[in-house]
C-alpha atoms as a PDB file:
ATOM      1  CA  UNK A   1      -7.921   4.379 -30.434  1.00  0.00           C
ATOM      2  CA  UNK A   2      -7.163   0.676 -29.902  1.00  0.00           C
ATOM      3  CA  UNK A   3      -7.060  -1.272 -26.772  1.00  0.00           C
ATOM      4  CA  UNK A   4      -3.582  -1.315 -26.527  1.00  0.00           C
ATOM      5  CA  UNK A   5      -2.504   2.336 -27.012  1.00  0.00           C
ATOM      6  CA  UNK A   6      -4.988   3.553 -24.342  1.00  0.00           C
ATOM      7  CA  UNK A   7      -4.235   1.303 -22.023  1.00  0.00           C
ATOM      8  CA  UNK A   8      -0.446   2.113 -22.168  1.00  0.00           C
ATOM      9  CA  UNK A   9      -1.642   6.110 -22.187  1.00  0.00           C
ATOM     10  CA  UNK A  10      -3.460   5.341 -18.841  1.00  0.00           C
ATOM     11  CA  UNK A  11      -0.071   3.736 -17.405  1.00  0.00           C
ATOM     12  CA  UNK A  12       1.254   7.457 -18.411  1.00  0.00           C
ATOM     13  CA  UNK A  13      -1.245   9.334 -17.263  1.00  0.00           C
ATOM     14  CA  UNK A  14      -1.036   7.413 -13.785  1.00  0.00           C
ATOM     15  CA  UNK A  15       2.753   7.699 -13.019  1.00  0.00           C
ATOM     16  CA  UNK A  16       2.613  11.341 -14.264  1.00  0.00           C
ATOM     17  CA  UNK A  17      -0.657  12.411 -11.974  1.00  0.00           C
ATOM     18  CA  UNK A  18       0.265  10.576  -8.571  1.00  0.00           C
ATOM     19  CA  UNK A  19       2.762  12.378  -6.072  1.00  0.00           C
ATOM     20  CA  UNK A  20       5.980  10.293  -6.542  1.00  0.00           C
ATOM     21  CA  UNK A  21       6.931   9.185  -2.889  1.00  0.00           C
ATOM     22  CA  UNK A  22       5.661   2.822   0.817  1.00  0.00           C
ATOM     23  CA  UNK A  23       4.971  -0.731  -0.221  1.00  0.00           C
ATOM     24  CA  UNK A  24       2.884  -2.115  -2.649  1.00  0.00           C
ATOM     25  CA  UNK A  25      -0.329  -3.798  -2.522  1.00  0.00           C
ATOM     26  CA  UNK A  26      -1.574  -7.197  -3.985  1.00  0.00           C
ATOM     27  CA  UNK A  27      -1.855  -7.010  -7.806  1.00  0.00           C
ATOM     28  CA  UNK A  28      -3.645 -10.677  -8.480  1.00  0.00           C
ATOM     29  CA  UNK A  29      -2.989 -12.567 -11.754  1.00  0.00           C
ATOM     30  CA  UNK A  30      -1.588  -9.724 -14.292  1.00  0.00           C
ATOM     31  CA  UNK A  31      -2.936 -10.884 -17.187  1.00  0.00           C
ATOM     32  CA  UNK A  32      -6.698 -10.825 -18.114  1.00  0.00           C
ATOM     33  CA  UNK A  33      -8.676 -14.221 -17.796  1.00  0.00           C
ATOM     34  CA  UNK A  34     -12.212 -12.991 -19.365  1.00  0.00           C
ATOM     35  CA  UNK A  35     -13.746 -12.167 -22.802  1.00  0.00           C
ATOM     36  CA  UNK A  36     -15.283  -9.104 -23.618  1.00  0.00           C
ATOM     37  CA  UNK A  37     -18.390  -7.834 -21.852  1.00  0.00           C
ATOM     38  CA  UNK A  38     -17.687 -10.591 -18.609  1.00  0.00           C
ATOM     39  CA  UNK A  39     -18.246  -9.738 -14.789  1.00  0.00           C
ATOM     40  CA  UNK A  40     -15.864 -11.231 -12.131  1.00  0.00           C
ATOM     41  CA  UNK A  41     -15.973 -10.833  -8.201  1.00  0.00           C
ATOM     42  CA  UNK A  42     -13.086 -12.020  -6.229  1.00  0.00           C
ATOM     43  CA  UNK A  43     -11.478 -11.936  -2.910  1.00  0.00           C
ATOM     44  CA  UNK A  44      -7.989 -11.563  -2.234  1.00  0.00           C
ATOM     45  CA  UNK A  45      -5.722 -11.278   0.953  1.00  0.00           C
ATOM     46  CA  UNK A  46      -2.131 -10.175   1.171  1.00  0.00           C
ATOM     47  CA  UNK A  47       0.736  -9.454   3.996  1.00  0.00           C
ATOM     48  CA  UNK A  48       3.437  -6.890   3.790  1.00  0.00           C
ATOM     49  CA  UNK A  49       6.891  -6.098   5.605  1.00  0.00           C
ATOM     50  CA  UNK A  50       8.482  -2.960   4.630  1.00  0.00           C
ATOM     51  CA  UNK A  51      10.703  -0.031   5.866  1.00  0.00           C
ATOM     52  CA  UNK A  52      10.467   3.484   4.709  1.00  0.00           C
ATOM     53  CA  UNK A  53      11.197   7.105   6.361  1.00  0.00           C
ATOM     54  CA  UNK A  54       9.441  10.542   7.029  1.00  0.00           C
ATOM     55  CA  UNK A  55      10.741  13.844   6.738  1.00  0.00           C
ATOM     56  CA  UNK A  56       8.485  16.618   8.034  1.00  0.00           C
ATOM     57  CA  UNK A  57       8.277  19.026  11.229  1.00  0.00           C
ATOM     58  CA  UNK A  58       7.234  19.296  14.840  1.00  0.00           C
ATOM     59  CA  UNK A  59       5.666  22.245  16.528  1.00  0.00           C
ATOM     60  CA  UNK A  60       6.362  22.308  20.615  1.00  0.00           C
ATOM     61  CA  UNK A  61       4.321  24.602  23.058  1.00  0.00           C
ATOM     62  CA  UNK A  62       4.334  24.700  26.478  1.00  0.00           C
ATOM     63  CA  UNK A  63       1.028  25.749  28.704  1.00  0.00           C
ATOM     64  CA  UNK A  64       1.755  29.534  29.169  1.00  0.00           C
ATOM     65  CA  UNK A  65       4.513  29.671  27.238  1.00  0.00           C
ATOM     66  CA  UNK A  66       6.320  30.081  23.740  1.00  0.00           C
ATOM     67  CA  UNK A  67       5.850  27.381  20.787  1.00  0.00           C
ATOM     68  CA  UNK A  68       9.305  26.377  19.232  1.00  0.00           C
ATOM     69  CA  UNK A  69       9.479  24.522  15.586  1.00  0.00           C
ATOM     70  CA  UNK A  70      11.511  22.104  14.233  1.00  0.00           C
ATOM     71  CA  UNK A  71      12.774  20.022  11.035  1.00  0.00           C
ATOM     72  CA  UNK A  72      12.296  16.024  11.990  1.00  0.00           C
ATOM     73  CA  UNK A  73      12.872  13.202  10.321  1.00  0.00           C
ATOM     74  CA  UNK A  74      11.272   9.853  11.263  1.00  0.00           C
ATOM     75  CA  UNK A  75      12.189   6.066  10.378  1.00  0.00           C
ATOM     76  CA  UNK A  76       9.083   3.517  10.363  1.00  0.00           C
ATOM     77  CA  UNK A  77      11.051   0.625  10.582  1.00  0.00           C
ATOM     78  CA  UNK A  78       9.719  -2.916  10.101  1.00  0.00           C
ATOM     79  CA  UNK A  79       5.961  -1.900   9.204  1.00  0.00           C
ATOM     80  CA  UNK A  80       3.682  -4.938   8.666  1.00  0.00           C
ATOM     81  CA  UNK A  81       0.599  -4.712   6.996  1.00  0.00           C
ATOM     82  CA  UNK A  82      -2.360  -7.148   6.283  1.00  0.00           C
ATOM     83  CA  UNK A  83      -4.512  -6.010   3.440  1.00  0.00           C
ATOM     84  CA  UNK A  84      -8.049  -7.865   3.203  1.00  0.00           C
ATOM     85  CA  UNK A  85     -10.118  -7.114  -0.164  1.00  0.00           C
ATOM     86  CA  UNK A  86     -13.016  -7.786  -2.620  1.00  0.00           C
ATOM     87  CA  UNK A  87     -12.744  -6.886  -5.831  1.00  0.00           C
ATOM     88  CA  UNK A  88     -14.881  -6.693  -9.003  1.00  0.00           C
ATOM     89  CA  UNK A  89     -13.756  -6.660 -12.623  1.00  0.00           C
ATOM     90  CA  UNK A  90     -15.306  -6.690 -15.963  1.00  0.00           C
ATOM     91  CA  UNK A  91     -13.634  -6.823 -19.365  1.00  0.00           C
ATOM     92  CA  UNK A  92     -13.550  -4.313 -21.949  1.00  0.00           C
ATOM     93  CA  UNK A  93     -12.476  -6.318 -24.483  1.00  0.00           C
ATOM     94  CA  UNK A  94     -10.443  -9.769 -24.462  1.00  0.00           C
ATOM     95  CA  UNK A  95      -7.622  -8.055 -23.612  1.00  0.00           C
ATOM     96  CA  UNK A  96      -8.292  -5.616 -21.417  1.00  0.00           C
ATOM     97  CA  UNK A  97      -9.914  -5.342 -17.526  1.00  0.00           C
ATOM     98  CA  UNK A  98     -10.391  -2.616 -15.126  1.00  0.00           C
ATOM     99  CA  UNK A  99     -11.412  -3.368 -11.952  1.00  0.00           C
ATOM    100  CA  UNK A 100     -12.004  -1.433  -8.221  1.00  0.00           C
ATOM    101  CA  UNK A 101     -11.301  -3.207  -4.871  1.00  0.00           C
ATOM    102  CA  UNK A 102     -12.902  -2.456  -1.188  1.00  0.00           C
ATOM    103  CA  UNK A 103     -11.839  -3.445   2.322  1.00  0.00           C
ATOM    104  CA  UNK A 104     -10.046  -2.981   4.929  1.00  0.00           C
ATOM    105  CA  UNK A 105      -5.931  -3.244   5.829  1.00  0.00           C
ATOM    106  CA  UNK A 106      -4.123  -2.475   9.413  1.00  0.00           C
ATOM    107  CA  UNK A 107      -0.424  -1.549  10.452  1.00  0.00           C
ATOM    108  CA  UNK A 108       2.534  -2.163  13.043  1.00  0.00           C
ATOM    109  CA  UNK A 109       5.349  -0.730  13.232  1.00  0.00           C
ATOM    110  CA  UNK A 110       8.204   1.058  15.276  1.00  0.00           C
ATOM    111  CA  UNK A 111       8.442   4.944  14.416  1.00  0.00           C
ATOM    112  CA  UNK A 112      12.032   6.266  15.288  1.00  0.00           C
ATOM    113  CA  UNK A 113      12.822   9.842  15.598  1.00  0.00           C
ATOM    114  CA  UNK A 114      16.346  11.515  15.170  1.00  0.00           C
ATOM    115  CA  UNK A 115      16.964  14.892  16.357  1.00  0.00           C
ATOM    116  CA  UNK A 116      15.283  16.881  19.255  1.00  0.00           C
ATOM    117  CA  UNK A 117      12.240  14.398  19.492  1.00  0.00           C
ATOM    118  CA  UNK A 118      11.254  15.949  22.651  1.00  0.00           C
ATOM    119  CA  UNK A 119       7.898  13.326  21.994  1.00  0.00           C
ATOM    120  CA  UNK A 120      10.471  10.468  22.196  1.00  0.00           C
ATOM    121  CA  UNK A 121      12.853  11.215  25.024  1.00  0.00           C
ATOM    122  CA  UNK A 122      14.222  14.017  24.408  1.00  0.00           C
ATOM    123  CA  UNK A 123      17.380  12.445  22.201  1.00  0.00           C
ATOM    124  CA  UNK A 124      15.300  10.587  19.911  1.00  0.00           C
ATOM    125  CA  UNK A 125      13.456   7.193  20.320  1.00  0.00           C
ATOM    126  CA  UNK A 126      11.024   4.892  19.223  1.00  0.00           C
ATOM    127  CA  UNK A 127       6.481   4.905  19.129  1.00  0.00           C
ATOM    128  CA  UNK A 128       4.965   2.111  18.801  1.00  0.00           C
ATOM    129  CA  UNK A 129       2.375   2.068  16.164  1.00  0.00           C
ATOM    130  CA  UNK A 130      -0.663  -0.139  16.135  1.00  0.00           C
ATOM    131  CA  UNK A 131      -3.410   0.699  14.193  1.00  0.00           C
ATOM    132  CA  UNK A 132      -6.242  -1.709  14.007  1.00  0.00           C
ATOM    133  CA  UNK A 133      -8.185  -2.294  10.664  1.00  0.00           C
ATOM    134  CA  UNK A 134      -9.133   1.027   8.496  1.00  0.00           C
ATOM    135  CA  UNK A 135     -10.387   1.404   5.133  1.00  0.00           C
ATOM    136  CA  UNK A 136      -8.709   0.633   2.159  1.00  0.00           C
ATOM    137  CA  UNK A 137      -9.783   0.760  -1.862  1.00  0.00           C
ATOM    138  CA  UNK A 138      -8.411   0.860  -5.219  1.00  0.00           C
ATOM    139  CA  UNK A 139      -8.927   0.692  -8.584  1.00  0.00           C
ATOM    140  CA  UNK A 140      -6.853  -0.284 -11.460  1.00  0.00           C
ATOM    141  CA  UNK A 141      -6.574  -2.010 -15.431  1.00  0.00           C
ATOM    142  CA  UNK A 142      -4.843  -4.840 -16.525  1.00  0.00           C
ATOM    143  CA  UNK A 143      -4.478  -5.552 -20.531  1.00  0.00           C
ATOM    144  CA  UNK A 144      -1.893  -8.289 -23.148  1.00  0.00           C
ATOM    145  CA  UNK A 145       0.718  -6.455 -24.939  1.00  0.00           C
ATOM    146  CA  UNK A 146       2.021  -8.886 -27.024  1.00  0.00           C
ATOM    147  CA  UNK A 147       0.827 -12.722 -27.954  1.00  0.00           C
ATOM    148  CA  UNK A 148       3.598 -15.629 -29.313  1.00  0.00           C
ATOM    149  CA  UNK A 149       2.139 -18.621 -28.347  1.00  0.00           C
ATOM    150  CA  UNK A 150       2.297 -19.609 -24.859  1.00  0.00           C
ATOM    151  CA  UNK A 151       4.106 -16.807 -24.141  1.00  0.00           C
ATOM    152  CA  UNK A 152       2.100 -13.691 -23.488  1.00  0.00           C
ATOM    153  CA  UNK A 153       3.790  -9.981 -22.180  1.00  0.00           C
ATOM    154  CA  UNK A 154       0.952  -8.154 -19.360  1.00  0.00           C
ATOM    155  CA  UNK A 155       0.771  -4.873 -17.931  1.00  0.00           C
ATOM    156  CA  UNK A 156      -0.979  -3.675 -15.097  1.00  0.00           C
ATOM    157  CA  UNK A 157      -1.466  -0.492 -13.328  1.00  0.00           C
ATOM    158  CA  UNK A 158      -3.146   0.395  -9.939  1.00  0.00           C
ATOM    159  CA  UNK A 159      -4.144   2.792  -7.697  1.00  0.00           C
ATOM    160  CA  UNK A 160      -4.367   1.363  -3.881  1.00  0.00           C
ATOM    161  CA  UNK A 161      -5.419   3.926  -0.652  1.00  0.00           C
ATOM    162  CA  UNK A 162      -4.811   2.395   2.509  1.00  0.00           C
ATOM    163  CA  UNK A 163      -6.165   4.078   6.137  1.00  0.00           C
ATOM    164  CA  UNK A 164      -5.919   2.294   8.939  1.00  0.00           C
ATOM    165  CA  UNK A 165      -7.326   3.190  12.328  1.00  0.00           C
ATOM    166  CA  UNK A 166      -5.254   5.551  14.583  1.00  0.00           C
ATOM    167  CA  UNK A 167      -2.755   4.704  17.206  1.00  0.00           C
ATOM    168  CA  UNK A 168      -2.406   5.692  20.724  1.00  0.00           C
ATOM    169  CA  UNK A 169       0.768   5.710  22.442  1.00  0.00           C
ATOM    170  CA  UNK A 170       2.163   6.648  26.105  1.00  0.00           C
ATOM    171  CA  UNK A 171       6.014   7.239  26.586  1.00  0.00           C
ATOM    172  CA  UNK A 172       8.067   8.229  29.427  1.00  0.00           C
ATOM    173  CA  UNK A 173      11.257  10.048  29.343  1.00  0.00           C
ATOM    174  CA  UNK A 174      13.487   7.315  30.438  1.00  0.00           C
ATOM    175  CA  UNK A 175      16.011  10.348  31.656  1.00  0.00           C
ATOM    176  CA  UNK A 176      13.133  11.688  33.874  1.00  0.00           C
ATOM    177  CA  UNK A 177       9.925   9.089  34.403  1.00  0.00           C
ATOM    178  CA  UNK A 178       8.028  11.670  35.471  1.00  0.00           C
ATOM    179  CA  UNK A 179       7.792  13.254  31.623  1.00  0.00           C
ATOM    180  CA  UNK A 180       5.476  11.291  30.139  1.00  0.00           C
ATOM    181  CA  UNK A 181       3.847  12.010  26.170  1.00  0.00           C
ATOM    182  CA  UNK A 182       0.599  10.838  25.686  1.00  0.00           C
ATOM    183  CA  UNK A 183      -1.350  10.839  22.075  1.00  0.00           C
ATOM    184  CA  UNK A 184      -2.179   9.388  18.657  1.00  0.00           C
ATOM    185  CA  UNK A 185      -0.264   8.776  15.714  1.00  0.00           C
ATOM    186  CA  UNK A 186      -1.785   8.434  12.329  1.00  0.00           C
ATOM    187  CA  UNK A 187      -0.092   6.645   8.997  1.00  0.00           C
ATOM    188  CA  UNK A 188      -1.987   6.860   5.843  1.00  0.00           C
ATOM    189  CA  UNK A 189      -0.680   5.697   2.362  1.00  0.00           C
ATOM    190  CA  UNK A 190      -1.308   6.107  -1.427  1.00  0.00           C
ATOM    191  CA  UNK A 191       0.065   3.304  -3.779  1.00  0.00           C
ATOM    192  CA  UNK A 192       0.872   3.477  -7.261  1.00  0.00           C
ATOM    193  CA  UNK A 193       2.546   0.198  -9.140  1.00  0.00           C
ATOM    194  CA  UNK A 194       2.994   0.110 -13.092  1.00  0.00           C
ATOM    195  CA  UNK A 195       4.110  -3.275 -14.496  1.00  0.00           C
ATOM    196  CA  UNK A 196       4.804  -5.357 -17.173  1.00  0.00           C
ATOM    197  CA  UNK A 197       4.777  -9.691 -16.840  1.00  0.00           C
ATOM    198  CA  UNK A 198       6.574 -12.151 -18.952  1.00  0.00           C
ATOM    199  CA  UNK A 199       3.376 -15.206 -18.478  1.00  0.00           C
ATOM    200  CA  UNK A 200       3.727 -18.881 -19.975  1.00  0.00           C
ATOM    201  CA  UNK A 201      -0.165 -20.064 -19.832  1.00  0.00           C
ATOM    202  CA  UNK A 202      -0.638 -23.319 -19.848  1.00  0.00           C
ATOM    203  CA  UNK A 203      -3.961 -24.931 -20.443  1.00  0.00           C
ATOM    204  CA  UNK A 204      -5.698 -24.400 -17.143  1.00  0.00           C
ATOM    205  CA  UNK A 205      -2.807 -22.758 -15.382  1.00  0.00           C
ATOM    206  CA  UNK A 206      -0.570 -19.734 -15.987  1.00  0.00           C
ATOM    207  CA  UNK A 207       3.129 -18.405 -14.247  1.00  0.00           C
ATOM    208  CA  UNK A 208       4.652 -15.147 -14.187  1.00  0.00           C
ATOM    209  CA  UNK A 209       7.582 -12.571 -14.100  1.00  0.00           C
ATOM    210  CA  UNK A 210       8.091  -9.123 -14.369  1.00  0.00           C
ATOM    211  CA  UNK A 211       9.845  -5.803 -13.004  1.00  0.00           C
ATOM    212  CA  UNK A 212       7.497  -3.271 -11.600  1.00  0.00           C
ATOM    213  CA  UNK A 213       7.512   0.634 -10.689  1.00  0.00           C
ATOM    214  CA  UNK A 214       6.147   1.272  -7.399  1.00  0.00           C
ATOM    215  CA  UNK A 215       5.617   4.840  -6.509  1.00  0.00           C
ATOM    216  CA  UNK A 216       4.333   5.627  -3.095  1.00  0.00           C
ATOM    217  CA  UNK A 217       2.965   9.166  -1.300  1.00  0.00           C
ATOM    218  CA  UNK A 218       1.660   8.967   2.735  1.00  0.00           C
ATOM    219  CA  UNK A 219       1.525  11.208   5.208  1.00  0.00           C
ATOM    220  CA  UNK A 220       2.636  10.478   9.268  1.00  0.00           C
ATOM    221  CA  UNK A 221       0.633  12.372  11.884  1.00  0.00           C
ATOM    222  CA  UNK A 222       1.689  12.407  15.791  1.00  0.00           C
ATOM    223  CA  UNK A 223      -0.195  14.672  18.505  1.00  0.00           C
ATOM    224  CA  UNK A 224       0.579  14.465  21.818  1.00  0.00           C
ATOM    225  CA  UNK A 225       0.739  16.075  25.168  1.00  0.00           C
ATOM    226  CA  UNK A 226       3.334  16.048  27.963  1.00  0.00           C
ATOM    227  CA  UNK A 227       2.479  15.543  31.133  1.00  0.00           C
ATOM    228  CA  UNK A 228       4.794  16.513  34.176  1.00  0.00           C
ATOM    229  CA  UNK A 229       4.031  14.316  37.425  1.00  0.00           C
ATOM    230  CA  UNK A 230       0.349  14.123  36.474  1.00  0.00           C
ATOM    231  CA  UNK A 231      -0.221  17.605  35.406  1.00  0.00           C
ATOM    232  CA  UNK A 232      -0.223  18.553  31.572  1.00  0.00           C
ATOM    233  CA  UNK A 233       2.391  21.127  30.512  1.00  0.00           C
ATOM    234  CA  UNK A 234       2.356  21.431  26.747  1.00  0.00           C
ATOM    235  CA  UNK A 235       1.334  19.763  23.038  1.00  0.00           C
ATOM    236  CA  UNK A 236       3.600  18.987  20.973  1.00  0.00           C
ATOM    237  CA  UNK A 237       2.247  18.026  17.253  1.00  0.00           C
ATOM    238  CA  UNK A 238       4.204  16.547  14.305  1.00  0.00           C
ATOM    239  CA  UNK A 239       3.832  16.110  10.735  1.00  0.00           C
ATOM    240  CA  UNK A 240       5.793  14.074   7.750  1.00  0.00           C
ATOM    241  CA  UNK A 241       6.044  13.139   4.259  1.00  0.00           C
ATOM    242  CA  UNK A 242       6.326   9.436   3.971  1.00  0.00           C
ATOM    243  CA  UNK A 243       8.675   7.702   1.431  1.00  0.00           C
ATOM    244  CA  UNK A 244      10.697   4.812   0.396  1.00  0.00           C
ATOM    245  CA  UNK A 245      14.071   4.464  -1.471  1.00  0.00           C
ATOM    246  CA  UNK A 246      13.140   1.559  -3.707  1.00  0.00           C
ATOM    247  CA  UNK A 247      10.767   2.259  -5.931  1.00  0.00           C
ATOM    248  CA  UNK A 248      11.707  -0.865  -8.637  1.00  0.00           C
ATOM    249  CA  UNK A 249      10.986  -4.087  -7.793  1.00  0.00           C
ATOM    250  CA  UNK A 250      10.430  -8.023  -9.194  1.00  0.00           C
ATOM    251  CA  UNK A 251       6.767  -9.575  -8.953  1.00  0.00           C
ATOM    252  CA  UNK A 252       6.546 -13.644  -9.405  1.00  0.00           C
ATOM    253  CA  UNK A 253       3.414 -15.362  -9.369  1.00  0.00           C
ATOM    254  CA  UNK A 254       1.143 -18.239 -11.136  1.00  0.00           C
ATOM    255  CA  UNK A 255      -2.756 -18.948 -11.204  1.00  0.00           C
ATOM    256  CA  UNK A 256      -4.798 -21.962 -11.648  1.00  0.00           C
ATOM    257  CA  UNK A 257      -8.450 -21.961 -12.892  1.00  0.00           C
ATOM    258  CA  UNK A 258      -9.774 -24.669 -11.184  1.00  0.00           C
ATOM    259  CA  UNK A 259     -12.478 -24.670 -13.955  1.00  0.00           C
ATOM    260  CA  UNK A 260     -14.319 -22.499 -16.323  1.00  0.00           C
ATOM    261  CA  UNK A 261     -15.853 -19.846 -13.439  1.00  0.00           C
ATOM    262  CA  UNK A 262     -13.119 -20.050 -10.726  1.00  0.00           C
ATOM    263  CA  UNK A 263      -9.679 -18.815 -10.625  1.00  0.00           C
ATOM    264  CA  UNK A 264      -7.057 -19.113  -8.169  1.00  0.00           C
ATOM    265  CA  UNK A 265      -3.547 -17.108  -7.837  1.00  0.00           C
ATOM    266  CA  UNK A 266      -0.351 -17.133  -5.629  1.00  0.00           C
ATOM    267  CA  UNK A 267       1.824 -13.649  -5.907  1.00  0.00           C
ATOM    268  CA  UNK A 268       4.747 -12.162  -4.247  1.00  0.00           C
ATOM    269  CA  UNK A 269       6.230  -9.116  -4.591  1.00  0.00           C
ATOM    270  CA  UNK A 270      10.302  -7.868  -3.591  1.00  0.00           C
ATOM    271  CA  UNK A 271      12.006  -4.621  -3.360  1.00  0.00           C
ATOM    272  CA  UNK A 272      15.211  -3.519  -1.619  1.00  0.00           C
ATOM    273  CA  UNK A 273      12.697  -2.563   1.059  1.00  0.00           C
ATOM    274  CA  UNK A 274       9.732  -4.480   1.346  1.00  0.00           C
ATOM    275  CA  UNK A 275       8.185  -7.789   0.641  1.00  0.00           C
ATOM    276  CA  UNK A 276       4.793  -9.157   0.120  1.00  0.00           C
ATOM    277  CA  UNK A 277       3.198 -12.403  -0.457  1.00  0.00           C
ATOM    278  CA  UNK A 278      -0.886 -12.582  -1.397  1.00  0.00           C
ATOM    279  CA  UNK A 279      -3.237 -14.849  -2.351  1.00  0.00           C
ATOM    280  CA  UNK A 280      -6.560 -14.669  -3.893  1.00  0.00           C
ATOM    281  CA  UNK A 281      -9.926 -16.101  -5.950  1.00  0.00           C
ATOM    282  CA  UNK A 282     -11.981 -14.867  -8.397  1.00  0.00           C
ATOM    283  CA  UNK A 283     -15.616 -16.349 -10.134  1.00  0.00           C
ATOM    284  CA  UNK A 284     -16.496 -15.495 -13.060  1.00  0.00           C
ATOM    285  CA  UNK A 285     -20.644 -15.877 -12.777  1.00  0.00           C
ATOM    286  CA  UNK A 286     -20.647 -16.541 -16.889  1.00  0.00           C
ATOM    287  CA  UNK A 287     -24.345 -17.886 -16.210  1.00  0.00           C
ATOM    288  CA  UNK A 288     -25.600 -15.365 -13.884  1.00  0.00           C
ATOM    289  CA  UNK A 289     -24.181 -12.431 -16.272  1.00  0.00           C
ATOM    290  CA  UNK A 290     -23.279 -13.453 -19.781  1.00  0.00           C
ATOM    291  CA  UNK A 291     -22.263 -10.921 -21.849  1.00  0.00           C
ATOM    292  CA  UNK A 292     -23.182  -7.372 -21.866  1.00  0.00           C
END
């Protein structure tokens, strides 16, 4: 099977086998930049604003008492994340790369409740989430469609999990300051992006354009007690499906390789609900590695 047909069967096989449902992560210079058989280590950073909602459930129950259920819905409004990675990559053939990434990304945002959200005030009201770095990894392939010149059409596709730490929170009724609900709240994200690049390379530096599908599938966790004047009355624990409405959006970007072993990229990437800017390096040890 040639390079080309696979790669576009992986693209299927990716959009198909991850939950449809945040934001994206960084997705470096979309077209490959080594010949067959080359290594490549990099390092890339990238910062992300984004909105998206939760539907799930809440379970109340009070010390010595029933437990009552409940439909919620949650908005995470204004979530900013900074994602911190390495990365290695090796070509399969001119072109076509695959390549994994490892590190670490963190999260801040302001999760809204509608409805009872007993956890929030009893009318609904707003967490604070801050959750300090957490794991992160991906993996993901990059290959050229089509040649004319300088003109070159990429694709890309890439798998990104992000985890980061936990959140505590403490909230008091603000009809009754006595009612206070203590706990942690957890956010934890996969990313899926499939897209193709219109590049003009020049000859040590290349831009690019190109829509993208961004498919997204996280889960919120929120446990918590209340706590009456000091003493603890009940738990109240609640559980939601994470999604966003935009799924489409426009990536921009252009590399430079500074010279035959280094390679340095600018990106941003826009939806009707997020935005993201990155930046990143690669080397390319030809003399440590060589071909394989």
């Amino acid at each position: 099977m040639r390079p080309r047909t696979t790669f576009v069967s992986l693209c299927i096989c990716l959009a198909v086998g991850i939950p449809s449902a945040l934001a994206g992560a960084p997705m470096g210079p979309t077209l490959p930049v080594m010949e067959k058989g080359q290594w490549a280590f990099g390092i890339e950073y990238a910062y992300e604003k984004i909105d998206v909602e939760a539907d799930g459930s809440c379970i109340e129950s009070i010390v010595g008492g029933p437990s009552e259920g409940y439909h919620q819905e949650f908005t995470i409004d204004s979530m900013k994340t900074n994602m911190l990675f390495g990365r290695i990559e090796y070509a399969l053939c001119r072109d076509w790369d695959v390549f994994v990434r490892l590190g670490a990304s963190d999260a801040d945002a302001d999760i809204e409740a509608s409805g009872p959200g007993v956890i929030l005030g009893g009318t609904g009201g707003e967490v604070g989430f801050d959750g300090s770095f957490g794991f992160g990894a991906g993996l993901g392939t990059r290959a050229t469609l089509y040649r004319c010149g300088p003109w070159r059409v990429d694709g890309l596709a890439q798998v990104t999990w992000l985890d980061p730490d936990d959140s505590d929170f403490r909230i008091a009724n603000p009809e009754d300051p006595g009612e206070i609900a203590a706990g942690t709240a957890k956010l934890d994200y996969l990313q899926t992006q499939i897209g193709l690049t219109a590049v003009y390379r020049g000859d040590a530096w290349s831009v690019w354009a190109g829509p993208f599908l961004q498919i997204i599938d996280g889960d919120l966790d929120m446990d918590a007690q209340f706590i009456f004047d000091g003493v603890t009355e009940g738990r109240i624990c609640c559980s939601g499906d994470i999604e966003e409405d935009s799924q489409f959006g426009l990536s921009v970007g252009a590399n430079c390789e500074v010279n035959e072993n280094f390679i340095a990229w600018i990106e941003g990437q826009f939806t009707g609900d997020s935005w993201l800017v990155g930046v990143g390096g690669m080397i390319r040890p030809d003399h440590l590695f060589g071909e394989w």
